[in-house]
PDB file of N, CA and C in Angstrom:
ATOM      1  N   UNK A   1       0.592   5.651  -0.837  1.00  0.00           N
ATOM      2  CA  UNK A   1       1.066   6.696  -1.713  1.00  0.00           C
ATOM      3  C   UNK A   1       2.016   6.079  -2.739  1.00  0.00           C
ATOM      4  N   UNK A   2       2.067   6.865  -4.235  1.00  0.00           N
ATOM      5  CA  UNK A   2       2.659   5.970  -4.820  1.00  0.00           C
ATOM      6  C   UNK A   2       3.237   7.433  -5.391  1.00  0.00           C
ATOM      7  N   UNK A   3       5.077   6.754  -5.765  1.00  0.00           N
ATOM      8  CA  UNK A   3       5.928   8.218  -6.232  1.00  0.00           C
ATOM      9  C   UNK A   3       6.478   7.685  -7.782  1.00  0.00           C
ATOM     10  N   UNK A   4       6.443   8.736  -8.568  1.00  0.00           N
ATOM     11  CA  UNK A   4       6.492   7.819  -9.311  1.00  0.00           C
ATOM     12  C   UNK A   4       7.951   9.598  -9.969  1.00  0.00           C
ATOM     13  N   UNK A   5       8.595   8.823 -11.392  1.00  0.00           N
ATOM     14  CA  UNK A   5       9.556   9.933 -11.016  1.00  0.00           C
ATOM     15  C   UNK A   5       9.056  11.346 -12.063  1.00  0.00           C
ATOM     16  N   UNK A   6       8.073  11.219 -12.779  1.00  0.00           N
ATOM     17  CA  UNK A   6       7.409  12.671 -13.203  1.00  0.00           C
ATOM     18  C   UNK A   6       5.788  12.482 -13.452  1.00  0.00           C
ATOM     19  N   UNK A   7       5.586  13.736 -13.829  1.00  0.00           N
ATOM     20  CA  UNK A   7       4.303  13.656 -13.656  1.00  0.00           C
ATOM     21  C   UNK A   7       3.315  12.630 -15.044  1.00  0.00           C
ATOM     22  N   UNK A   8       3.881  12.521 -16.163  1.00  0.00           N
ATOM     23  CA  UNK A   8       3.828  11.559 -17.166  1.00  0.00           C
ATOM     24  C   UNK A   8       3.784  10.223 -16.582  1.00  0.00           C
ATOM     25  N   UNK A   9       4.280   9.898 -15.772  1.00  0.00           N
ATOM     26  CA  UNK A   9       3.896   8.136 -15.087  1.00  0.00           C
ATOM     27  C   UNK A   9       2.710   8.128 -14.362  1.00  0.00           C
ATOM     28  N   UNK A  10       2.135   9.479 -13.644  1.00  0.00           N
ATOM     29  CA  UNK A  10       0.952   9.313 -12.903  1.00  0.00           C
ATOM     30  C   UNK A  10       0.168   8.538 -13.712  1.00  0.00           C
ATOM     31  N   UNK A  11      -0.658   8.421 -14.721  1.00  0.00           N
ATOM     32  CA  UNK A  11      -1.932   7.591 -15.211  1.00  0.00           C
ATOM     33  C   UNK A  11      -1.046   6.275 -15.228  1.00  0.00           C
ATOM     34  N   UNK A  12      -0.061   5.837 -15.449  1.00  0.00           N
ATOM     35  CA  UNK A  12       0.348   4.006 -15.492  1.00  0.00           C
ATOM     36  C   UNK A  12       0.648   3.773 -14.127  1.00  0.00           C
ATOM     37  N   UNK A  13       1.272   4.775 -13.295  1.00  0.00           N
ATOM     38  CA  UNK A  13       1.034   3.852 -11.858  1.00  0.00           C
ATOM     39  C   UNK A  13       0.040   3.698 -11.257  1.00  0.00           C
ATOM     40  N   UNK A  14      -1.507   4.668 -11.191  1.00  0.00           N
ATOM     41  CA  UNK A  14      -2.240   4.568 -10.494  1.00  0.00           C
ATOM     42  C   UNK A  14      -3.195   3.387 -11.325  1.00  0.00           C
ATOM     43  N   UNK A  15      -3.615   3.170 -12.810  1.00  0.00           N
ATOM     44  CA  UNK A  15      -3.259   1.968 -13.402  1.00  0.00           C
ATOM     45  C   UNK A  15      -2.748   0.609 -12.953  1.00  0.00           C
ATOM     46  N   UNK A  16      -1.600   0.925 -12.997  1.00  0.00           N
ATOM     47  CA  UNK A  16      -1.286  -0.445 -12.207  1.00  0.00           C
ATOM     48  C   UNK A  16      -1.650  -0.887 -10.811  1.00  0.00           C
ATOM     49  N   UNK A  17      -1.558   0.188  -9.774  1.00  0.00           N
ATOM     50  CA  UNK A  17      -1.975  -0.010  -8.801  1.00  0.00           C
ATOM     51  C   UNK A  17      -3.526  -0.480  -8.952  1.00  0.00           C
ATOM     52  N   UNK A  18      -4.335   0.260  -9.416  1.00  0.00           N
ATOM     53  CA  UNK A  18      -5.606  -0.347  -9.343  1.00  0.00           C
ATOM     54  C   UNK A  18      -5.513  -1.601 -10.171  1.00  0.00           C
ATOM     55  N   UNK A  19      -4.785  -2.489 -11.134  1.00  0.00           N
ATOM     56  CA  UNK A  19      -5.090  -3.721 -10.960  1.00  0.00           C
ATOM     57  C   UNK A  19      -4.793  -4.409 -10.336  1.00  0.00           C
ATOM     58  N   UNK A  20      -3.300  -4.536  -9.478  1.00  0.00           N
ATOM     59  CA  UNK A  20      -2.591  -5.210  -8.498  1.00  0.00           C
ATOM     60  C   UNK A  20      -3.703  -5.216  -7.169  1.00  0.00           C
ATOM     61  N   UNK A  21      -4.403  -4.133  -7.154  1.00  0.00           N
ATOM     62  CA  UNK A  21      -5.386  -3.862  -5.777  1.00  0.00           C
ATOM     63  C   UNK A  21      -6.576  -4.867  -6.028  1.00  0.00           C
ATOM     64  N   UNK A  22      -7.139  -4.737  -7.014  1.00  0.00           N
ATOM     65  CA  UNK A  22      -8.350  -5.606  -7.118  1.00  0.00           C
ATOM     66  C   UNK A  22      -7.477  -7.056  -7.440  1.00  0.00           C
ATOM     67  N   UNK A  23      -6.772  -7.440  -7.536  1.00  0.00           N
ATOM     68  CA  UNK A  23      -6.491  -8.757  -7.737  1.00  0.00           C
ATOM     69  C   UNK A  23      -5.966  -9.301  -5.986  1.00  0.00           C
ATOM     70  N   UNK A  24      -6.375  -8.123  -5.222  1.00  0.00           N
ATOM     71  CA  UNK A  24      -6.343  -8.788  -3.480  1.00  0.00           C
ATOM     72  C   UNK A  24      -7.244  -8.398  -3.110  1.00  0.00           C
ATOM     73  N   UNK A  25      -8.170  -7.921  -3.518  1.00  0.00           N
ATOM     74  CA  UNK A  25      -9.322  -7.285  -2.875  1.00  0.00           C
ATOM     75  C   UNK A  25      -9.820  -6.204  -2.030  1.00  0.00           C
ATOM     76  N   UNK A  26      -8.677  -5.061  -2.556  1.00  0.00           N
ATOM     77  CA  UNK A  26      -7.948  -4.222  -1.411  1.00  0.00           C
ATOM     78  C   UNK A  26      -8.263  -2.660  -2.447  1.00  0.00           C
ATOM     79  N   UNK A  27      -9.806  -2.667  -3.079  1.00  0.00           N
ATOM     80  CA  UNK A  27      -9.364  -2.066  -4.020  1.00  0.00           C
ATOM     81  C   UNK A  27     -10.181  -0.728  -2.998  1.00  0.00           C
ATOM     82  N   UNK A  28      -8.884   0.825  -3.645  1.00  0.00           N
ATOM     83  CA  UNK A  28      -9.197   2.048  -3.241  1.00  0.00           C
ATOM     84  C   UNK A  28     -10.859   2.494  -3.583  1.00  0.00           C
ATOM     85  N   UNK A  29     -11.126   3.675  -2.820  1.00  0.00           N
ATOM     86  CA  UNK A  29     -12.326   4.504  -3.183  1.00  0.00           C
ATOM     87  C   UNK A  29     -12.385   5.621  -4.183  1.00  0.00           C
ATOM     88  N   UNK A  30     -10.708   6.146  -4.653  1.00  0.00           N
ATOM     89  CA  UNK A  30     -10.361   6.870  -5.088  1.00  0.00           C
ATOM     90  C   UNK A  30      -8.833   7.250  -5.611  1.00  0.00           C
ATOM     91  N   UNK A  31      -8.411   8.107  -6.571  1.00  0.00           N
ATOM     92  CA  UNK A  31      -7.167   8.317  -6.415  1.00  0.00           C
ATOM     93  C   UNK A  31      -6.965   9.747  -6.512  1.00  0.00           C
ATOM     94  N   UNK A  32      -6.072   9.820  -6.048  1.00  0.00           N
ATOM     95  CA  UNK A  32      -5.609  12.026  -6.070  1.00  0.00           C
ATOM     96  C   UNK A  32      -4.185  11.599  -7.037  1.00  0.00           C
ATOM     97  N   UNK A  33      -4.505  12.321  -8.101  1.00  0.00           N
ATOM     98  CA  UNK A  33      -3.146  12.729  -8.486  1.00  0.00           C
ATOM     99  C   UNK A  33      -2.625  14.014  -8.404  1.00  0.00           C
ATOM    100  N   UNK A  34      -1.282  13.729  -7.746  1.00  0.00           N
ATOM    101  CA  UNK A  34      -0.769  15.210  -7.259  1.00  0.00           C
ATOM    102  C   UNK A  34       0.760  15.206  -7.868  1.00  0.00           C
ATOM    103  N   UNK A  35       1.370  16.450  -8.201  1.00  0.00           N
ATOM    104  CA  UNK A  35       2.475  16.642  -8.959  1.00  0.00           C
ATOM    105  C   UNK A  35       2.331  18.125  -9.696  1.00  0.00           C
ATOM    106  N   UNK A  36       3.451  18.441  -9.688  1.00  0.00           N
ATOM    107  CA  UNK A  36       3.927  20.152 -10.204  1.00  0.00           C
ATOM    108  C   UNK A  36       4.520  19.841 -12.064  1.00  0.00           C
ATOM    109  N   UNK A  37       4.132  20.388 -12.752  1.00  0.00           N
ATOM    110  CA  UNK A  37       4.823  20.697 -14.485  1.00  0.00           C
ATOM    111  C   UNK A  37       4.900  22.000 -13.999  1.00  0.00           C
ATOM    112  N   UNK A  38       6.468  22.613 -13.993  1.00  0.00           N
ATOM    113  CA  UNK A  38       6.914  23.643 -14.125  1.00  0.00           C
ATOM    114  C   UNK A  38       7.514  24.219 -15.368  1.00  0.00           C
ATOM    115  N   UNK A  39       6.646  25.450 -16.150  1.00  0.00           N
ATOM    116  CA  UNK A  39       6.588  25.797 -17.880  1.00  0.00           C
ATOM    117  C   UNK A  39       8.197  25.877 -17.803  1.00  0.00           C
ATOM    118  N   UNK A  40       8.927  25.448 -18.818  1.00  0.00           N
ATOM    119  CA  UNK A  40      10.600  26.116 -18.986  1.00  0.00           C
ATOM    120  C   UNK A  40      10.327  26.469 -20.783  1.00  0.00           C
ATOM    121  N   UNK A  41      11.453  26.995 -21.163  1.00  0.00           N
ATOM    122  CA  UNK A  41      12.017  27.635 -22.575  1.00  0.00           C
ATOM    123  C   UNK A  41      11.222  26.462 -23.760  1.00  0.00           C
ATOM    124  N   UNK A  42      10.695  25.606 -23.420  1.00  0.00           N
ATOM    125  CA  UNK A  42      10.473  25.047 -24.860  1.00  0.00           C
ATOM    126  C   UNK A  42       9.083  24.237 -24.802  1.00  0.00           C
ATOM    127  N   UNK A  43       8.843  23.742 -25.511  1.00  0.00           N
ATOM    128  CA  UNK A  43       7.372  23.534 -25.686  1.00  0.00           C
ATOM    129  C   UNK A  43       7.025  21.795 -25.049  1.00  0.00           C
ATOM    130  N   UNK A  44       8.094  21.674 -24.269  1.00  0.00           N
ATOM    131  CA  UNK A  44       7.884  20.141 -23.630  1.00  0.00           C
ATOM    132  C   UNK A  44       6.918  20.142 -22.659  1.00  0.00           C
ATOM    133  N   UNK A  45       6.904  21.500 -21.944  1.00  0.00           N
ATOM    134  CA  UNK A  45       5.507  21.585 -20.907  1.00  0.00           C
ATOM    135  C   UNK A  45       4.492  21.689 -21.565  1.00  0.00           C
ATOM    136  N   UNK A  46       4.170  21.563 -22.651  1.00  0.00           N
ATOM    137  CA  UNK A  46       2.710  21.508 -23.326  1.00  0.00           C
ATOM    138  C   UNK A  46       2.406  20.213 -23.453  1.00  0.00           C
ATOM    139  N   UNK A  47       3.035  19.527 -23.842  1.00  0.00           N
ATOM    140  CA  UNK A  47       3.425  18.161 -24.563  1.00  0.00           C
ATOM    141  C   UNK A  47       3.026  17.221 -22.991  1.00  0.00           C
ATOM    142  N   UNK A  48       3.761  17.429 -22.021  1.00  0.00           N
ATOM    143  CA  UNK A  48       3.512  16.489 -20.628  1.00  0.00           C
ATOM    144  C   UNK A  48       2.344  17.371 -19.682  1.00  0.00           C
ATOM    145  N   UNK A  49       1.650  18.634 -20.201  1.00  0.00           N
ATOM    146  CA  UNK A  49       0.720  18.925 -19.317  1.00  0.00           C
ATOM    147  C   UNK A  49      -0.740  18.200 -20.420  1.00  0.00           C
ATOM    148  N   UNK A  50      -0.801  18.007 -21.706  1.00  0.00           N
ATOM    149  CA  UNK A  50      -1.763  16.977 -22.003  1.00  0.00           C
ATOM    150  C   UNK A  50      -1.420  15.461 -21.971  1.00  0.00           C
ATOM    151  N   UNK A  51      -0.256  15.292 -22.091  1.00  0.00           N
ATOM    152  CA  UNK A  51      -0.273  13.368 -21.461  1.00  0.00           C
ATOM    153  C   UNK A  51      -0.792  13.603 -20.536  1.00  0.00           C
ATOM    154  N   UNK A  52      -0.563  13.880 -19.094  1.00  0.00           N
ATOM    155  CA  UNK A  52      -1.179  13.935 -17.903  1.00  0.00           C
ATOM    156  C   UNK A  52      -2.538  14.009 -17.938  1.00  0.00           C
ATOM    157  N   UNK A  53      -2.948  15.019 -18.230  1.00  0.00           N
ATOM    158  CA  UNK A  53      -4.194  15.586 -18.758  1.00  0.00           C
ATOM    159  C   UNK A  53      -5.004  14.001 -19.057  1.00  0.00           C
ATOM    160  N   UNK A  54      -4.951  13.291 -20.484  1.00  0.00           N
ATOM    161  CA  UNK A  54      -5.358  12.767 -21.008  1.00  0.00           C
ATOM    162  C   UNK A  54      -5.529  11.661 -20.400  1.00  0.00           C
ATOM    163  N   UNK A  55      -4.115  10.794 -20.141  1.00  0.00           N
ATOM    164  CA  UNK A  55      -3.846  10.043 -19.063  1.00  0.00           C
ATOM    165  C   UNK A  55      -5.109   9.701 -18.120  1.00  0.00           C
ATOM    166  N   UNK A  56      -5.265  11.060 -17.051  1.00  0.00           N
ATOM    167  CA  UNK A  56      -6.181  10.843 -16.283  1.00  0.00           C
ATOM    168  C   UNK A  56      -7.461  10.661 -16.431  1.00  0.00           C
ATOM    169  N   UNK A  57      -7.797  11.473 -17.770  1.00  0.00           N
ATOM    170  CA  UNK A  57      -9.110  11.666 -18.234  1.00  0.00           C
ATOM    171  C   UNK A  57      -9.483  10.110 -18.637  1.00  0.00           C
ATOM    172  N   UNK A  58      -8.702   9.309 -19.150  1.00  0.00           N
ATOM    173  CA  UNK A  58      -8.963   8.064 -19.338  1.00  0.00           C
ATOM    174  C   UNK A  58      -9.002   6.957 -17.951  1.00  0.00           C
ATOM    175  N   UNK A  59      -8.373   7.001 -17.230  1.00  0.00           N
ATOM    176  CA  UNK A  59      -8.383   6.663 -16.143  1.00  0.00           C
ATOM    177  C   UNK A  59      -9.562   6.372 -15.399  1.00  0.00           C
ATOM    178  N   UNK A  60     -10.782   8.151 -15.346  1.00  0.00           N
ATOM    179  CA  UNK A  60     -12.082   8.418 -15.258  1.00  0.00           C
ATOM    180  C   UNK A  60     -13.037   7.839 -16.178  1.00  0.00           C
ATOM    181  N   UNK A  61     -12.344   7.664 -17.352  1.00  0.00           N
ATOM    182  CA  UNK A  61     -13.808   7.209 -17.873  1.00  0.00           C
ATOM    183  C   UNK A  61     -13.244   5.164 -18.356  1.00  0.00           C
ATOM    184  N   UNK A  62     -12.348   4.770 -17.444  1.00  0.00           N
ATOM    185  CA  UNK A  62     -11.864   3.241 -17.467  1.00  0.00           C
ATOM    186  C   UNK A  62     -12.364   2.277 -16.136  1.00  0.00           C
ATOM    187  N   UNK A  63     -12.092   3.382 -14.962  1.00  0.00           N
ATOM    188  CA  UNK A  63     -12.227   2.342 -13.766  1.00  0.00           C
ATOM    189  C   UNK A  63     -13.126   2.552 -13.158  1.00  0.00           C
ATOM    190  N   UNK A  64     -13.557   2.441 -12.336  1.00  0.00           N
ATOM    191  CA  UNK A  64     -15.076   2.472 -11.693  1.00  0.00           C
ATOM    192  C   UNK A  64     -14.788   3.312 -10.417  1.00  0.00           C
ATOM    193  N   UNK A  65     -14.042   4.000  -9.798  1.00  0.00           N
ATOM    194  CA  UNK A  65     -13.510   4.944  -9.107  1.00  0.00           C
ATOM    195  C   UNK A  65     -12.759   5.979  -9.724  1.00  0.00           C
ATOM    196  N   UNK A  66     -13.271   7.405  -9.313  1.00  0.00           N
ATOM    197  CA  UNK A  66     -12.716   8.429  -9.979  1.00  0.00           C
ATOM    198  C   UNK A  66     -11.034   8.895  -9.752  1.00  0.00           C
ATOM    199  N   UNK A  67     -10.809   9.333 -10.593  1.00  0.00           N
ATOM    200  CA  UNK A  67      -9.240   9.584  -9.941  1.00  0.00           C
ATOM    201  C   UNK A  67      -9.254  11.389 -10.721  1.00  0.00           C
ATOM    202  N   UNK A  68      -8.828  11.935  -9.528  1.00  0.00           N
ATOM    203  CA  UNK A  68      -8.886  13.410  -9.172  1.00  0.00           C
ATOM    204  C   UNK A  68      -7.520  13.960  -9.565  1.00  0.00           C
ATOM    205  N   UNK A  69      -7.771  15.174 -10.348  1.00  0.00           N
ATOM    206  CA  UNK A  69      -6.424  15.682 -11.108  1.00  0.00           C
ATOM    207  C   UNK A  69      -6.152  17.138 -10.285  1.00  0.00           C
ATOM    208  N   UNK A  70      -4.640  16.825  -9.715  1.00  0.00           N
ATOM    209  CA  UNK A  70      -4.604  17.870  -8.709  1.00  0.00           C
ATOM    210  C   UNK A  70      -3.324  17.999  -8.760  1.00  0.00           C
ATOM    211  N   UNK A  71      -2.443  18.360 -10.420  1.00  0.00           N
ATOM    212  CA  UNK A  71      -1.227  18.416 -10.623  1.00  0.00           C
ATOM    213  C   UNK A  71      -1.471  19.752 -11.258  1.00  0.00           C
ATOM    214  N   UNK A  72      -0.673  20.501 -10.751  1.00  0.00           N
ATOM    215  CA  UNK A  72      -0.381  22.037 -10.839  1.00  0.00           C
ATOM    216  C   UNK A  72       0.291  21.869 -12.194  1.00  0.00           C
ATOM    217  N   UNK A  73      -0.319  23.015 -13.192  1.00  0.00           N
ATOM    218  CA  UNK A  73       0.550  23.290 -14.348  1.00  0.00           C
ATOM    219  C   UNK A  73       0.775  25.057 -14.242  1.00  0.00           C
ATOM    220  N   UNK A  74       2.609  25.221 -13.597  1.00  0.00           N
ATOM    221  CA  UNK A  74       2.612  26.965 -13.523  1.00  0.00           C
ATOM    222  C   UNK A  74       3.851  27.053 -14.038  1.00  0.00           C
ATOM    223  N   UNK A  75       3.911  28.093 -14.391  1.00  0.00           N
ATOM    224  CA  UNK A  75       4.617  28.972 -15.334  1.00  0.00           C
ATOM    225  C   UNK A  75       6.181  29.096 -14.330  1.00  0.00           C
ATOM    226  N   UNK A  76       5.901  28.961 -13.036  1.00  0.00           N
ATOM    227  CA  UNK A  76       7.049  29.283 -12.388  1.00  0.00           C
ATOM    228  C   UNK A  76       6.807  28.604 -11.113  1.00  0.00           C
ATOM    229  N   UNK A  77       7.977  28.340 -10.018  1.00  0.00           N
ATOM    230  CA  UNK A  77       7.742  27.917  -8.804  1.00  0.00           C
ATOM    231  C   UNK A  77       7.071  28.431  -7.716  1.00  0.00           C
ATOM    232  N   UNK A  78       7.358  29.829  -7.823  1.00  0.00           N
ATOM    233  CA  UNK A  78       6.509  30.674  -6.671  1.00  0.00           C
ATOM    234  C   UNK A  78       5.337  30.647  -6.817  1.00  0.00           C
ATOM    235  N   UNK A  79       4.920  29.947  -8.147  1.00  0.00           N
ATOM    236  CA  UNK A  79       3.541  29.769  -8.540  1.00  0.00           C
ATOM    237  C   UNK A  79       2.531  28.775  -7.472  1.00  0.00           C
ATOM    238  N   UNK A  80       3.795  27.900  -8.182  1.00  0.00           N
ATOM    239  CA  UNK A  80       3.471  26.489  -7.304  1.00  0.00           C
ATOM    240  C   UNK A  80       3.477  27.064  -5.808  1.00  0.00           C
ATOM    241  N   UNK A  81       4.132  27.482  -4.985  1.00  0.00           N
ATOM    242  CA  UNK A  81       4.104  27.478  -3.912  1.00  0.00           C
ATOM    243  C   UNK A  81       2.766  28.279  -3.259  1.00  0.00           C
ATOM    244  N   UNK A  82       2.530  29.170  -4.175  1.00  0.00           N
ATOM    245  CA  UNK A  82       1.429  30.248  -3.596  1.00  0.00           C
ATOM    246  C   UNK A  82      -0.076  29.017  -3.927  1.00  0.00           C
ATOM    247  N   UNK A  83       0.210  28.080  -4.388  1.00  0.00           N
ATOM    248  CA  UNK A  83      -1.254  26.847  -4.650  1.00  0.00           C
ATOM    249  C   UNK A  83      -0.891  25.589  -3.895  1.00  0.00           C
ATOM    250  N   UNK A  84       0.186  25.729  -2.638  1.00  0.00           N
ATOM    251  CA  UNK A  84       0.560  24.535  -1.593  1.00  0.00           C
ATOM    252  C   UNK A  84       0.277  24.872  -0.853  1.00  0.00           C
ATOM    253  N   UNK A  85      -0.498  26.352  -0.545  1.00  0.00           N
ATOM    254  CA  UNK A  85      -0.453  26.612   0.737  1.00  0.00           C
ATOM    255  C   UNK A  85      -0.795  28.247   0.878  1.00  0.00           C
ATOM    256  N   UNK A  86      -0.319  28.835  -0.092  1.00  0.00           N
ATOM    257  CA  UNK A  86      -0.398  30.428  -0.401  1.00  0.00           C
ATOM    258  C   UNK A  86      -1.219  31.007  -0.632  1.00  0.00           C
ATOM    259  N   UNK A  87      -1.450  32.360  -1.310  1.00  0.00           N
ATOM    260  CA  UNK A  87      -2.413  33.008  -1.323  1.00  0.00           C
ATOM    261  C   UNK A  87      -3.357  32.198  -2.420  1.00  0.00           C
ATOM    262  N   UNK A  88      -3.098  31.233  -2.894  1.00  0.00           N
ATOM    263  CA  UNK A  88      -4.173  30.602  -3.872  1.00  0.00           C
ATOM    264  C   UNK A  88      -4.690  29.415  -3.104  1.00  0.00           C
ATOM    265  N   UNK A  89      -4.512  29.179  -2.033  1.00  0.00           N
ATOM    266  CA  UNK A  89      -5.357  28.329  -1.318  1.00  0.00           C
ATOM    267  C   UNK A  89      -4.314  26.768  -1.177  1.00  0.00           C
ATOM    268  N   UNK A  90      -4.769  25.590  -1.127  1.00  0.00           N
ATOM    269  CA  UNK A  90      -4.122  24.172  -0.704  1.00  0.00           C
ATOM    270  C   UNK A  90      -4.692  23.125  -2.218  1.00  0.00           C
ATOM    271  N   UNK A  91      -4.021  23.642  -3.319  1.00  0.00           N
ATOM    272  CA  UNK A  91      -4.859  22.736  -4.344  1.00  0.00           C
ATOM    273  C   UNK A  91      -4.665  20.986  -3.865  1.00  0.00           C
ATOM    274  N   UNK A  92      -3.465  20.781  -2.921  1.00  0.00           N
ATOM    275  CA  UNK A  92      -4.387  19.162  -2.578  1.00  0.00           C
ATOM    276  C   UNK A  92      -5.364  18.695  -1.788  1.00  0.00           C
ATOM    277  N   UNK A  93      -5.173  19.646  -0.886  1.00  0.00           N
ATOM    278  CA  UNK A  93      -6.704  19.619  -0.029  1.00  0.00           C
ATOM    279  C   UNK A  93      -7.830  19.797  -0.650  1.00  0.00           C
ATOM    280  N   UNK A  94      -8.129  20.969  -1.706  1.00  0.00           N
ATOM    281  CA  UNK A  94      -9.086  21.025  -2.511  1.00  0.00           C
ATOM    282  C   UNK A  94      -9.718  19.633  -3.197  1.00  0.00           C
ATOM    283  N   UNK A  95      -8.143  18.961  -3.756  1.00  0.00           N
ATOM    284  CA  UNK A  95      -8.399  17.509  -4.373  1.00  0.00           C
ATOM    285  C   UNK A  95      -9.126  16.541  -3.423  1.00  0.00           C
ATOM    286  N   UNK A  96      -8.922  16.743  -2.344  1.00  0.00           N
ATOM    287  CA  UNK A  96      -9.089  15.733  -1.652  1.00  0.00           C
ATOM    288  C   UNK A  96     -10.760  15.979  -1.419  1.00  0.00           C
ATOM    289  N   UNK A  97     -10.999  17.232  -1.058  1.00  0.00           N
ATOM    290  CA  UNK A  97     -12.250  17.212  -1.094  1.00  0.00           C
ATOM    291  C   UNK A  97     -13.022  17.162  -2.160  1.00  0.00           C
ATOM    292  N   UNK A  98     -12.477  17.005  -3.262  1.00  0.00           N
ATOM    293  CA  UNK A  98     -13.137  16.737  -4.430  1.00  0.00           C
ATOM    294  C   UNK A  98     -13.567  15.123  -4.351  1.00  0.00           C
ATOM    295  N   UNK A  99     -12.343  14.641  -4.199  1.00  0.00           N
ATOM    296  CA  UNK A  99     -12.685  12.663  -3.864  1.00  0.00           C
ATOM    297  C   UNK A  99     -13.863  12.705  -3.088  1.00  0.00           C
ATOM    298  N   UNK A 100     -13.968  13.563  -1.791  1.00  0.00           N
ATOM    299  CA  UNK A 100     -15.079  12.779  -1.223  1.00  0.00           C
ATOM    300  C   UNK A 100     -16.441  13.427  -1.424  1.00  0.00           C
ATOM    301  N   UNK A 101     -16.374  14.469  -2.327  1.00  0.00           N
ATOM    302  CA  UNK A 101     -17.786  14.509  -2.706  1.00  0.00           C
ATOM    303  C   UNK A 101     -17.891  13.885  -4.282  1.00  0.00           C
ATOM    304  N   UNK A 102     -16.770  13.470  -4.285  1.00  0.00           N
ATOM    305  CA  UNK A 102     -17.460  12.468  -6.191  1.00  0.00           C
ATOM    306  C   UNK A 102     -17.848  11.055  -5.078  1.00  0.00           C
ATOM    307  N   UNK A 103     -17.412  10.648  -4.164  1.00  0.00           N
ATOM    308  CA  UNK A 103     -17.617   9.187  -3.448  1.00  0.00           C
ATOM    309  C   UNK A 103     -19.121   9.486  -2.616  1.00  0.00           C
ATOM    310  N   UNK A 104     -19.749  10.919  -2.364  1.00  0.00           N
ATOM    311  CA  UNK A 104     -20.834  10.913  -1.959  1.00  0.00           C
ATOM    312  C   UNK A 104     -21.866  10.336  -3.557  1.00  0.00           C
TER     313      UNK A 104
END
């Protein structure tokens, strides 16, 4: 698992990790990116919910393993919480089963 400190670093660490990995031969089947953008008063959550966005989308069409976008963009926290587990279901579990049917 790799923590990185917002959701804007996800595409350069999993990046880096996948070259540090193939340069031991240790390379993953997949990556989940997981992380919360919670909307506040100004237009910076637009701005870091397409870096992310983009980020990953490049990621998918760079490395030869897919990497799965499973970072919540909500308007509020209770949001988030009702998609960890709540009435909107486990969006990382969802992710996860997304990895293993892109690896089928």
């Amino acid at each position: 698992m790799l923590v990185v400190p917002g959701c804007v670093e996800i595409p350069f660490a999993i990046n880096r990790h996948w070259n540090k990995a193939k340069q031991q031969f240790d390379e993953p089947h997949a990556y989940i990116a997981l992380g919360t953008v919670i909307k506040g008063d100004t237009p910076h959550f637009d701005y870091v919910c397409k870096m992310v966005a983009d980020g990953i989308l490049q990621l998918n069409l760079m490395l030869p393993v897919p990497t799965i976008f499973g970072v919540l963009t909500v308007n509020t926290e209770e949001q988030a919480i009702e998609r960890i587990g709540g009435k909107h279901g486990h969006k990382g579990e969802e992710a996860a089963i997304t990895a293993l049917k892109m690896l089928e």
